[in-house]
Each structure stands twice: as structure tokens, then as C-alpha cells.
Protein backbone atom coordinates (compact mmCIF):
# COMPACT_ATOMS: atom_id res chain seq x y z
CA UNK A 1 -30.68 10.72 -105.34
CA UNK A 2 -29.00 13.66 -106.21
CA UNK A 3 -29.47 17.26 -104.30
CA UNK A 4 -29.93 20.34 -106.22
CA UNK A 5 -28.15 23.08 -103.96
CA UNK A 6 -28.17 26.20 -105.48
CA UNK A 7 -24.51 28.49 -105.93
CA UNK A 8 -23.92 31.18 -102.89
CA UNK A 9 -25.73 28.70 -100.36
CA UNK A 10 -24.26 26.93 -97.40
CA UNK A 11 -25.68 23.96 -98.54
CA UNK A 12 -23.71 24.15 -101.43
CA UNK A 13 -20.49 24.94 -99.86
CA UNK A 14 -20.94 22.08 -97.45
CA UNK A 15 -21.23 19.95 -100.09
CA UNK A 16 -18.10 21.53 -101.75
CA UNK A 17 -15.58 21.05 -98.65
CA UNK A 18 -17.67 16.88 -98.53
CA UNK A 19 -16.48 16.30 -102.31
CA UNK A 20 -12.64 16.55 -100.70
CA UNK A 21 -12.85 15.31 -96.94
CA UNK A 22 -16.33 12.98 -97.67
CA UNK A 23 -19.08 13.34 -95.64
CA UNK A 24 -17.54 11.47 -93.11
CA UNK A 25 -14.24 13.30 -92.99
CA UNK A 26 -16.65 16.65 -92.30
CA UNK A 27 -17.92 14.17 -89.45
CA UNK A 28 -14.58 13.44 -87.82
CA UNK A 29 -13.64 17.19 -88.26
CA UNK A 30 -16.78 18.66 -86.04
CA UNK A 31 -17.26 15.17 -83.97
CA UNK A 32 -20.60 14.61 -84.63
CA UNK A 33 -22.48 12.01 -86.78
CA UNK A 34 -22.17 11.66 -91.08
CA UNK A 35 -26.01 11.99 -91.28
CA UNK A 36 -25.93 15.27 -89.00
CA UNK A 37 -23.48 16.56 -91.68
CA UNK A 38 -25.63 15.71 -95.19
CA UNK A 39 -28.87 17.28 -93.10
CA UNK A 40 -26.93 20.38 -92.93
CA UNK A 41 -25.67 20.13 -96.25
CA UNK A 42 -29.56 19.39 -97.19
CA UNK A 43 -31.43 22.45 -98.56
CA UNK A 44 -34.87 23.62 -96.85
CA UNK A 45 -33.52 22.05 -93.53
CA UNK A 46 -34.50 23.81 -90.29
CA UNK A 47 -30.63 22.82 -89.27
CA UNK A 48 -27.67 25.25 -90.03
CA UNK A 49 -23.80 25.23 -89.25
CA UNK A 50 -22.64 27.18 -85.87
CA UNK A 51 -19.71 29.79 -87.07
CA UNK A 52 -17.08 27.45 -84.74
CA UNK A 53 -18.23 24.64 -87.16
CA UNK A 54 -18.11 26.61 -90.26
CA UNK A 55 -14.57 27.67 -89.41
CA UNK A 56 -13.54 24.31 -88.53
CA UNK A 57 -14.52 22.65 -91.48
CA UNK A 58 -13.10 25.74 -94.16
CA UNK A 59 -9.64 24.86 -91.80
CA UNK A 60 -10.25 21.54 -92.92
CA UNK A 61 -10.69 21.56 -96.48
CA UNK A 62 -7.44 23.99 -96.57
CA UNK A 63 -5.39 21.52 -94.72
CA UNK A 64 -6.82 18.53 -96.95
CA UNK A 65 -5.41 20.68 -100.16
CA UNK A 66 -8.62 22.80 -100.90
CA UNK A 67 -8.07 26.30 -102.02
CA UNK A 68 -10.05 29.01 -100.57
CA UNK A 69 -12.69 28.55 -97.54
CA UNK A 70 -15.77 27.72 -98.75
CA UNK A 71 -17.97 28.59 -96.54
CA UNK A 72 -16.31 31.57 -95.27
CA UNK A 73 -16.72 32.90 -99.09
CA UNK A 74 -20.13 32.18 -99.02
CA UNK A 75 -21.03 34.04 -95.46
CA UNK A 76 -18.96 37.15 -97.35
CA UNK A 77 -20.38 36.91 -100.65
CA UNK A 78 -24.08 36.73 -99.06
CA UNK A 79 -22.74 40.07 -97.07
CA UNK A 80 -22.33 42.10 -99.76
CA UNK A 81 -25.18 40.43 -102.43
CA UNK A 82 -27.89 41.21 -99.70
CA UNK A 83 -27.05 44.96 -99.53
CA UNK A 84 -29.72 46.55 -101.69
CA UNK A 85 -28.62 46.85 -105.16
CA UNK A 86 -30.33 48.71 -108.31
CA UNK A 87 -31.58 45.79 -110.53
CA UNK A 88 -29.42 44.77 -113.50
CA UNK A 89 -29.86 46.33 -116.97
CA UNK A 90 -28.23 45.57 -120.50
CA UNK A 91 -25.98 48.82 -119.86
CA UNK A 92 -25.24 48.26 -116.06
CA UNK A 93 -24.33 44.48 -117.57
CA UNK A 94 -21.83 45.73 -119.93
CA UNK A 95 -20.27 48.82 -118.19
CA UNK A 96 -19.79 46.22 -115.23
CA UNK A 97 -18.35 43.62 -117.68
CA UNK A 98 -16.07 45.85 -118.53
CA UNK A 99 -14.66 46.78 -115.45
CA UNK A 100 -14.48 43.81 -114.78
CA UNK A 101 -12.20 42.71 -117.62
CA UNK A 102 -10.08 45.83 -116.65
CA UNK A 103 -9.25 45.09 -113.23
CA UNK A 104 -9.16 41.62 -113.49
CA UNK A 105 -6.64 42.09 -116.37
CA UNK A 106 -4.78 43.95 -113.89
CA UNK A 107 -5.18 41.53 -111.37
CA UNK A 108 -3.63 39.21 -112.97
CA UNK A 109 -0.83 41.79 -114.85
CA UNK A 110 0.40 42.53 -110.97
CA UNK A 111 0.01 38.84 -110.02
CA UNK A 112 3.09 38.46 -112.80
CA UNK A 113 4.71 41.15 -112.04
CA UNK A 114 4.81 39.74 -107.88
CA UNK A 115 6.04 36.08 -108.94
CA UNK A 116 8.97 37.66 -110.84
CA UNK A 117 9.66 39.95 -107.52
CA UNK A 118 8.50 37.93 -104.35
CA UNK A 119 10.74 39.93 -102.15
CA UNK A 120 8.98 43.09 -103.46
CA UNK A 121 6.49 44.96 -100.88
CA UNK A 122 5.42 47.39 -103.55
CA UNK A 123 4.60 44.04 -106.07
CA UNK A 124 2.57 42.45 -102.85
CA UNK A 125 0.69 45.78 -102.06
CA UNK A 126 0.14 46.11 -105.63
CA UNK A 127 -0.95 42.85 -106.07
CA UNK A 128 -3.64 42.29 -103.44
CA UNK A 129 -5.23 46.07 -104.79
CA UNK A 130 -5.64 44.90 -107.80
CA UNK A 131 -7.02 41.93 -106.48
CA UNK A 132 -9.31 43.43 -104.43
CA UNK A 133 -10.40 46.27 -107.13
CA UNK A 134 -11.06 43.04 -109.41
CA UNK A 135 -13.06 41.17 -106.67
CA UNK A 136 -14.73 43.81 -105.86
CA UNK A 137 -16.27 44.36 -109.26
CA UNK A 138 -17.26 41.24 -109.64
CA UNK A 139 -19.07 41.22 -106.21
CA UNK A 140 -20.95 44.28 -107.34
CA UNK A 141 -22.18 42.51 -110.85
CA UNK A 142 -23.13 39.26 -108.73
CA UNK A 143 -25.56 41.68 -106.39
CA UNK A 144 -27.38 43.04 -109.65
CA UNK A 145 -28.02 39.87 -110.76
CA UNK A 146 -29.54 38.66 -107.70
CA UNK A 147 -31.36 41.48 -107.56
CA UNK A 148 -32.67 41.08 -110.71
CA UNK A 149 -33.16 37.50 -109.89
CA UNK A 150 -35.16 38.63 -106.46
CA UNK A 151 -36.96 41.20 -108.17
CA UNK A 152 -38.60 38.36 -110.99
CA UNK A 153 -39.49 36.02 -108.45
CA UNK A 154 -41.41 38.60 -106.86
CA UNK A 155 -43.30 39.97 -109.59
């Protein structure tokens, strides 16, 4: 039987860091039992991951060749999507979409720019502001559209 988990969930990032280590690899990280570890990564489940468990298993999935953390990214982006955001609109869509394709295009321009200068503090510094400017645009569309999403449900 396949599990629906749905995206920004901690079910679903559980089940993310399983698809590289298995179920029973997340097992042998946090020494406790494969079943234990698909009830967490169960939706509607009165059972949830400690922080110390969390952190072991993103540690995990970096050391097993994963890239990024997870569940770390999901315990961020859930920070920032559940500050209250105005509801998304066709203009907020497309104003965002374009800053989006902005920074990200500098993002990646700087990215470039860093692997032809690694010994450059000024292409690092650079690098990770765009970066962050890019990330952080995209954060802000994903919180409109949740609220929008929020704001259906309840209506």
C-alpha cells in the first residue's frame, strides 16, 4: 500500500532520507525498531521525531550521499510558511515569479563566477547572498500559496 504524504511534512521527509538509508538503515541510525520508524514516517500518527532524532537521521542521509537535510529543511521551511502571509493573487504570483527568476538568475550567475575563483572571499560572500536573496523569494511565494491553500480549506 502506498502512503500519500503530503510536500513540507515530516512524514514526507522521513520518507525521503528511508528512500536512501531504507527504513531499516533509519532504524540502525536512531536504535530503535523499523516499524517505530514507518509509524513516524506515517501521516495522522499521534508519534513524531525528537529534534536529537531528526538531527541524527539528516547526519545520516548526508553521510550516505544525500544532499541537503531533509528534515531540517522542512522544520525551516514550516518556520517561515506559518508566519501569517497575505493570500496569493494573480499579481502577487507574477511580481513574485519574477523576483524570483531575478535572483535566482543571480544565484546561479555568482555560483559561476565562485567555481572559476574558489580562493575568492568576495565570490563566496557573493555567492551565498545571492543565494540567500534567491531562497528567500522563493520562501515568501511558498507562504502565499499556503495561505491561499489554508484560506480555501477554510471557507
Amino acid at each position: 500500500m502506498t502512503i500519500i504524504r503530503k510536500p513540507a511534512t515530516f512524514e514526507k521527509a522521513l520518507k525521503d532520507i528511508s528512500d536512501l538509508l531504507g527504513w531499516d538503515g533509519c532504524a540502525d541510525v536512531l536504535g530503535k525498531s523499523e516499524s517505530h520508524l514507518r509509524k513516524l514516517g506515517t501521516p495522522d500518527t499521534d508519534r513524531e521525531l525528537s529534534i536529537r532524532d531528526a538531527v541524527r537521521l539528516d547526519a545520516a542521509y548526508r553521510r550516505a550521499g544525500g544532499e541537503g537535510a531533509p528534515l531540517f529543511d522542512c522544520y525551516a521551511l514550516k518556520l517561515d510558511i506559518h508566519m501569517p502571509s497575505a493570500p496569493a493573487c494573480t499579481d502577487t504570483m507574477l511580481s513574485g515569479a519574477q523576483k524570483v527568476a531575478k535572483e535566482s538568475g543571480e544565484a546561479v550567475a555568482a555560483i559561476i563566477e565562485l567555481a572559476g575563483n574558489l580562493g575568492s572571499e568576495k565570490a563566496r560572500t557573493d555567492a551565498l547572498r545571492e543565494i540567500e536573496e534567491a531562497v528567500a523569494d522563493l520562501t515568501r511565494l511558498a507562504r502565499r500559496i499556503t495561505a491561499t491553500v489554508k484560506q480555501e480549506t477554510v471557507q
